[in-house]
Protein backbone atom coordinates (compact mmCIF):
# COMPACT_ATOMS: atom_id res chain seq x y z
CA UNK A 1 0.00 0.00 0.00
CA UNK A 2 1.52 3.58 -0.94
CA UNK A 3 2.64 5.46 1.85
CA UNK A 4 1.31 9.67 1.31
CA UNK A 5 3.28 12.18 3.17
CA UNK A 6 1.90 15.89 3.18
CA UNK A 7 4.71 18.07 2.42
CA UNK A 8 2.18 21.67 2.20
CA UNK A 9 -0.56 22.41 2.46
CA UNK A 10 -2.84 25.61 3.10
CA UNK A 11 -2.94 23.99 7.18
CA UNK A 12 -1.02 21.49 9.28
CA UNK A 13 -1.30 19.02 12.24
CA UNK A 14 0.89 21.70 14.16
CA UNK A 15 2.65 24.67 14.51
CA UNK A 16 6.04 23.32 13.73
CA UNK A 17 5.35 22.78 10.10
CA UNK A 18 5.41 25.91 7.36
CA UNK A 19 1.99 26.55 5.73
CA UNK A 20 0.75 28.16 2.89
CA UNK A 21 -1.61 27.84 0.24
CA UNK A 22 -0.50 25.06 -2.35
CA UNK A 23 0.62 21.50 -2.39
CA UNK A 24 3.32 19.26 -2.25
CA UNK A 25 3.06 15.03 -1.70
CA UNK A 26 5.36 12.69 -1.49
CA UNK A 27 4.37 9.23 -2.27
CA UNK A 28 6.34 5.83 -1.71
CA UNK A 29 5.07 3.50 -4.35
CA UNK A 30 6.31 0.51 -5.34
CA UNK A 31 9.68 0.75 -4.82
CA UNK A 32 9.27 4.44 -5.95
CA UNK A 33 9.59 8.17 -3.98
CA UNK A 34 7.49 10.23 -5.63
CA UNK A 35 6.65 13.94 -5.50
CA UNK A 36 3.50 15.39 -6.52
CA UNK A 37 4.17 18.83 -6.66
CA UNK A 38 6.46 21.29 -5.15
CA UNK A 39 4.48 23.90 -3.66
CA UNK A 40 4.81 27.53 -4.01
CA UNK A 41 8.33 28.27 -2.58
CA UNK A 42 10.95 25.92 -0.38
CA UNK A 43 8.63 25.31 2.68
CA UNK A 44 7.93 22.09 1.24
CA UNK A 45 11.80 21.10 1.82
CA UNK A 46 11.57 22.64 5.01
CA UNK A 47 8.79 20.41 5.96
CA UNK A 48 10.16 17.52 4.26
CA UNK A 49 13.78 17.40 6.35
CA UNK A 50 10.87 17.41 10.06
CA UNK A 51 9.39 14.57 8.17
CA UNK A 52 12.89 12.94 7.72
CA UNK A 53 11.91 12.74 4.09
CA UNK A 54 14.98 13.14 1.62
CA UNK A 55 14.07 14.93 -1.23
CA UNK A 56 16.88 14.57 -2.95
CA UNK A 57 16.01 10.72 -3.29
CA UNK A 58 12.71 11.49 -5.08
CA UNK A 59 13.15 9.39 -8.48
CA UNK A 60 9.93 11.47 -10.12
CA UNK A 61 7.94 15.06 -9.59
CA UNK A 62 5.04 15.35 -11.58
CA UNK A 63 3.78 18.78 -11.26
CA UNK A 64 0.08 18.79 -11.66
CA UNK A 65 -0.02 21.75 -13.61
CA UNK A 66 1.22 25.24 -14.67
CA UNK A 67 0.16 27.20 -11.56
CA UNK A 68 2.30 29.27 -9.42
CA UNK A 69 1.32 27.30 -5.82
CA UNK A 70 1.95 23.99 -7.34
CA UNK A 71 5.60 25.10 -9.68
CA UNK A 72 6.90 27.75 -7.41
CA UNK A 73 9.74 25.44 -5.45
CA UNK A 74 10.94 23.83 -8.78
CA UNK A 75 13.97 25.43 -9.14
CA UNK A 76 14.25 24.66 -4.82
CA UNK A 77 13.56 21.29 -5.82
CA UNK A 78 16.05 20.97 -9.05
CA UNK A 79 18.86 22.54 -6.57
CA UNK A 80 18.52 19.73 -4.15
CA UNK A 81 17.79 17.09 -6.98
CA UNK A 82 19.85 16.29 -9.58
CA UNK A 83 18.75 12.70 -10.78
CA UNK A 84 14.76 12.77 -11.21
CA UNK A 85 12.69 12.83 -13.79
CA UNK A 86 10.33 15.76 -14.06
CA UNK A 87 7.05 15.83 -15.82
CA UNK A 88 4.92 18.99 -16.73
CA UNK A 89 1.21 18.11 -19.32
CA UNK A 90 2.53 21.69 -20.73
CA UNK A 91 4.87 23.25 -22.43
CA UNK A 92 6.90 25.37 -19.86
CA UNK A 93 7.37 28.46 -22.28
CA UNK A 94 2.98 28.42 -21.65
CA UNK A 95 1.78 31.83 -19.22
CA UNK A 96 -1.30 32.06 -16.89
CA UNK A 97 -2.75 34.72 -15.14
CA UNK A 98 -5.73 34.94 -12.43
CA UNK A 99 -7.79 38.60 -12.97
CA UNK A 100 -8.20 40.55 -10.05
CA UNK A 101 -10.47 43.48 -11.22
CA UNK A 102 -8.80 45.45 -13.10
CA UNK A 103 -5.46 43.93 -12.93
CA UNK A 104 -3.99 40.42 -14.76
CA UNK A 105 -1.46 38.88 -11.73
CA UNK A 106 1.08 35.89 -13.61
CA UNK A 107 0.56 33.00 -11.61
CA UNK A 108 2.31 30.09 -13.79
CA UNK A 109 5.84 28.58 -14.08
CA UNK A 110 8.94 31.01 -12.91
CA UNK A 111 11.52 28.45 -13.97
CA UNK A 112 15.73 29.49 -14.17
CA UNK A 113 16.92 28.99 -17.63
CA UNK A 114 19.57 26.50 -16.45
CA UNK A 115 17.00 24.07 -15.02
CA UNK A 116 14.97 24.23 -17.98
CA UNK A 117 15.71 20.84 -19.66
CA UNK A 118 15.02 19.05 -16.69
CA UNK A 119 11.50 19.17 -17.40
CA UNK A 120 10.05 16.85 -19.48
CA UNK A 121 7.18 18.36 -21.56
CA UNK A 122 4.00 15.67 -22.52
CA UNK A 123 1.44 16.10 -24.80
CA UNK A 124 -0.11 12.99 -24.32
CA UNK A 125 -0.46 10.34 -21.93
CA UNK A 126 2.50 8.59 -19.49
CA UNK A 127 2.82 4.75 -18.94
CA UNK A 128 5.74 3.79 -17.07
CA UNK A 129 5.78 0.51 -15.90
CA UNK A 130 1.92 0.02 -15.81
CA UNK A 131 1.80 1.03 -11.85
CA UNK A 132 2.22 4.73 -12.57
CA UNK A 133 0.14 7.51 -14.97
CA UNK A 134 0.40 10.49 -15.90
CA UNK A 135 -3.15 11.20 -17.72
CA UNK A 136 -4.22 14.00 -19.61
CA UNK A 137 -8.29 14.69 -19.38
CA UNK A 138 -10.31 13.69 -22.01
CA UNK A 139 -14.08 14.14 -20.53
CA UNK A 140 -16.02 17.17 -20.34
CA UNK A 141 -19.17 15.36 -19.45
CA UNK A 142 -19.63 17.26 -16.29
CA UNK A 143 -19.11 21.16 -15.00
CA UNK A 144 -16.40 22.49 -14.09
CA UNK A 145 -15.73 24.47 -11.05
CA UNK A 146 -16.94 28.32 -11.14
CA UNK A 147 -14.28 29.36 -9.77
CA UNK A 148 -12.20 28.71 -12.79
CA UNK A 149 -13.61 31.94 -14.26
CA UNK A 150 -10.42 33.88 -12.89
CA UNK A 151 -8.20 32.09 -14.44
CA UNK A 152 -6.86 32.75 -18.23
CA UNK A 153 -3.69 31.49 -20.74
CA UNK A 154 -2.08 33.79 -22.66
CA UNK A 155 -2.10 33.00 -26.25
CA UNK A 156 -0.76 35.35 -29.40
CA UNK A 157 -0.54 38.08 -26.99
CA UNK A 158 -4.31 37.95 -25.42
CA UNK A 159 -5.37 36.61 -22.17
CA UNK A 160 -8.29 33.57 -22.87
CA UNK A 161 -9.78 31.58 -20.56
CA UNK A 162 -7.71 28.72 -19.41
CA UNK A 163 -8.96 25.27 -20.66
CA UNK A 164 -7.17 23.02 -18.10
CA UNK A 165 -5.21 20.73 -20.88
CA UNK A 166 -2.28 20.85 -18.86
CA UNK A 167 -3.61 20.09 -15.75
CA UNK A 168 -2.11 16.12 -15.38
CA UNK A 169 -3.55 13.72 -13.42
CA UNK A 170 -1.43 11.08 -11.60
CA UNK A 171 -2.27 7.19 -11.37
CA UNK A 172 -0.90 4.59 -9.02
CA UNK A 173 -1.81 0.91 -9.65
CA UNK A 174 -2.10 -0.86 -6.00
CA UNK A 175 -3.14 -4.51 -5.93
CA UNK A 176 -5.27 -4.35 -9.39
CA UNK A 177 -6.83 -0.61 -7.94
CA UNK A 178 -5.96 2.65 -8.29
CA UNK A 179 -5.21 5.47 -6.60
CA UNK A 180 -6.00 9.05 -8.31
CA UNK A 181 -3.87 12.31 -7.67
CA UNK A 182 -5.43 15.90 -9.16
CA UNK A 183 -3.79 18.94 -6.82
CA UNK A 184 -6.85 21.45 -7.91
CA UNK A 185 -9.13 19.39 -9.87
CA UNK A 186 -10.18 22.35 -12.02
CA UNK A 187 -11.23 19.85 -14.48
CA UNK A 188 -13.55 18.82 -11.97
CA UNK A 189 -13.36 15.82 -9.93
CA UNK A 190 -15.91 13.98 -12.15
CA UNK A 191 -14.53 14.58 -15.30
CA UNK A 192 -11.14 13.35 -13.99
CA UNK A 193 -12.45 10.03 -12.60
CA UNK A 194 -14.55 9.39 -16.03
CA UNK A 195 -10.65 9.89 -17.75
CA UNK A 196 -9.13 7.69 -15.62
CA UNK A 197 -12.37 4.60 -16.26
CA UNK A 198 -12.35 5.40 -19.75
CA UNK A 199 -8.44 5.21 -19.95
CA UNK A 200 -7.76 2.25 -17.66
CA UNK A 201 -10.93 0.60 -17.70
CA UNK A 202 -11.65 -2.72 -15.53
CA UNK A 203 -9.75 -1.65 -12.72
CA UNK A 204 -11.87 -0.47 -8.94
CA UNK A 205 -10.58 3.32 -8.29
CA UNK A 206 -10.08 2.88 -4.71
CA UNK A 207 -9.26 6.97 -3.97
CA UNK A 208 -8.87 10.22 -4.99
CA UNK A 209 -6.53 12.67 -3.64
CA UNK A 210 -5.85 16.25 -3.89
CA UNK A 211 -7.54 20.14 -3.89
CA UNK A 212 -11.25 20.05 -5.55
CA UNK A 213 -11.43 24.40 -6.47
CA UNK A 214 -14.65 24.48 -4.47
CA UNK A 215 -13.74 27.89 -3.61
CA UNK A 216 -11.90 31.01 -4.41
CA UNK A 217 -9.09 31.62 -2.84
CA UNK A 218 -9.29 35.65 -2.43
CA UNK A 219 -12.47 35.82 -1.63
CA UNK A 220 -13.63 32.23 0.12
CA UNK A 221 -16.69 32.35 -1.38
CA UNK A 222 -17.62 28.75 -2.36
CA UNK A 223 -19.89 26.58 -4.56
CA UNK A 224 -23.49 26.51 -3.78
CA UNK A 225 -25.09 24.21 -1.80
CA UNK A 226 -27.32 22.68 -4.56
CA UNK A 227 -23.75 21.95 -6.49
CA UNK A 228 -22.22 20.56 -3.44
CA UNK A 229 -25.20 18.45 -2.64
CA UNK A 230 -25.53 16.97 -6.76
CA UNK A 231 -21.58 16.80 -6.35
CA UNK A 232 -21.94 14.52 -2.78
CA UNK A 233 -24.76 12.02 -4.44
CA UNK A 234 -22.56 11.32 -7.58
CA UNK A 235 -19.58 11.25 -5.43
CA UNK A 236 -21.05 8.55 -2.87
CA UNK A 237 -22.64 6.07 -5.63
CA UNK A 238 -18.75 6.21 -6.92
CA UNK A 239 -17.98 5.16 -3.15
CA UNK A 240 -13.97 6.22 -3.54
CA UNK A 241 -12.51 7.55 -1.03
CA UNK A 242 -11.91 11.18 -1.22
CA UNK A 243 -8.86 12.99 0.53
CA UNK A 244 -8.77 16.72 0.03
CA UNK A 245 -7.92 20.55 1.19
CA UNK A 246 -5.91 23.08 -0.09
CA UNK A 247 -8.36 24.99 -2.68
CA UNK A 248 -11.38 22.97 -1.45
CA UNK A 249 -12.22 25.31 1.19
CA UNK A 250 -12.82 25.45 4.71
CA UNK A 251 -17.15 25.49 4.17
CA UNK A 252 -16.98 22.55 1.69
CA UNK A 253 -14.63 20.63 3.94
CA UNK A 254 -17.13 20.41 6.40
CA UNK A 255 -20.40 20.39 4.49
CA UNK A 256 -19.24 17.10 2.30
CA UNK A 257 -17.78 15.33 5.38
CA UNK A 258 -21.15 15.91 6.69
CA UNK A 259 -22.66 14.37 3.64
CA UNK A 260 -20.13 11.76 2.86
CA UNK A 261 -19.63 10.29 6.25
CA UNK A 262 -16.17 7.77 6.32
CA UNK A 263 -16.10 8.42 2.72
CA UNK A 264 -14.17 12.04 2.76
CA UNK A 265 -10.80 12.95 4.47
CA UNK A 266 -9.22 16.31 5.49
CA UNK A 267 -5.94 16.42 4.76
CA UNK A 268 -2.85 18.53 6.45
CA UNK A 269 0.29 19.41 6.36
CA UNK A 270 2.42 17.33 8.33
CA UNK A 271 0.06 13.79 7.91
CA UNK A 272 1.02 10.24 6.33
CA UNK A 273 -1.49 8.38 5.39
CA UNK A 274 -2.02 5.14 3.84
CA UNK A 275 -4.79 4.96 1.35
């Protein structure tokens, strides 16, 4: 069974570990250390070395997409690791912005020229070994979050609303099930477990883990009941266990464990879990 290790997140188990608002995993799998993410800054090494976690001995980092709190430690993380490989659904030459009234803030990849290679750049779906993915979404069946509205690509010099291709979604296969890993979700959580049934079909998806973009960030306001209540019926005739914070939101956190029983996990900075 994979071993999950919060590195950040927007809260923690205790004082002693840094918080802010991102995400960073780390995931024994197989053999494998993993990192899902590297947060907005360093705090996720900071975190890592109270966890006696060794970044340095990660052998992968899939960053889940091209988003400031997700890519900001990269070049932290290429500094202390030389070896792994690094995977980005994007190219990293791609900009994003989130609109703030009357201004456009960047919020994507700040990556050093130097460490620039050690990206690997996908278009397409990642197979290694059949026991890890790295998916891009294929389903727009359901909604997305509304709180995607902020958020825009840059293309031929004008800012248009983001579409979420490179927004990856990581796969672990566990004993014939599998484990699903989306930092924001702003594909939506639905659309990213039809991918992964349609892609890798026959297989029970035992959990999903990671941010669900339930809510905005600046302002905390969240998604309305009458979403969160279709969202908890589909989500509990799925019966996967979900494991979530970061950009889910305080509100949501506690109206779908309220709904979804056993079924739904907060997660913190500082935890390992085993799911």
């Amino acid at each position: 069974m994979p071993k999950i290790k919060i590195l950040l997140e927007n809260s923690a188990v205790n004082k002693q570990f840094k918080t802010r608002h991102g995400l960073s995993v780390w995931i024994e799998h197989n053999g494998r250390n993993i990192l899902l993410d590297a947060g907005p800054d360093n705090k996720f090494l900071i975190n890592a070395k109270k966890m006696n976690i060794d970044v340095s001995g990660a052998a992968m980092l899939f960053l889940s997409h091209n988003h400031s709190d997700h890519s900001g430690g990269i070049n932290d993380f290429f500094r202390v690791n030389k070896t792994a490989s690094v995977y980005l659904m994007d190219s990293v030459d791609n900009r994003y912005y989130v609109k703030k009234r009357f201004l456009s803030v960047p919020v994507g990849l700040k990556l050093k020229s130097k460490y620039r290679s050690g990206i690997t750049q996908l278009k397409d779906d990642l197979n290694i070994d059949n026991r890890i993915f790295f998916l891009k979404n294929t389903i727009d069946d359901y909604a997305k979050p509304t709180y995607n509205k902020a958020l825009f690509k840059k293309e031929n010099r004008k800012l248009v609303k983001d579409t979420f291709e490179h927004e990856g979604i990581l796969v672990l296969e566990d004993n014939n099930e599998l484990l699903i890993f989306n930092s924001c979700s702003h594909n939506g959580i639905l659309n990213i477990i039809e991918t992964v049934k349609r892609k890798i079909p026959g297989k029970k998806i035992r959990a999903y883990a990671g941010g669900l973009h339930l809510c905005s960030p600046g302002t905390k306001k969240h998604e309305t009941p009458e979403y969160l209540d279709y969202l908890a019926e589909k989500l509990k005739a799925l019966q996967i266990n979900i494991y979530t914070g970061h950009c889910t939101g305080k509100f949501v956190l506690g109206y779908l464990k309220e709904k979804l029983g056993n079924m739904f996990h907060e997660i913190n900075t500082g935890m390992e879990l085993e799911i």
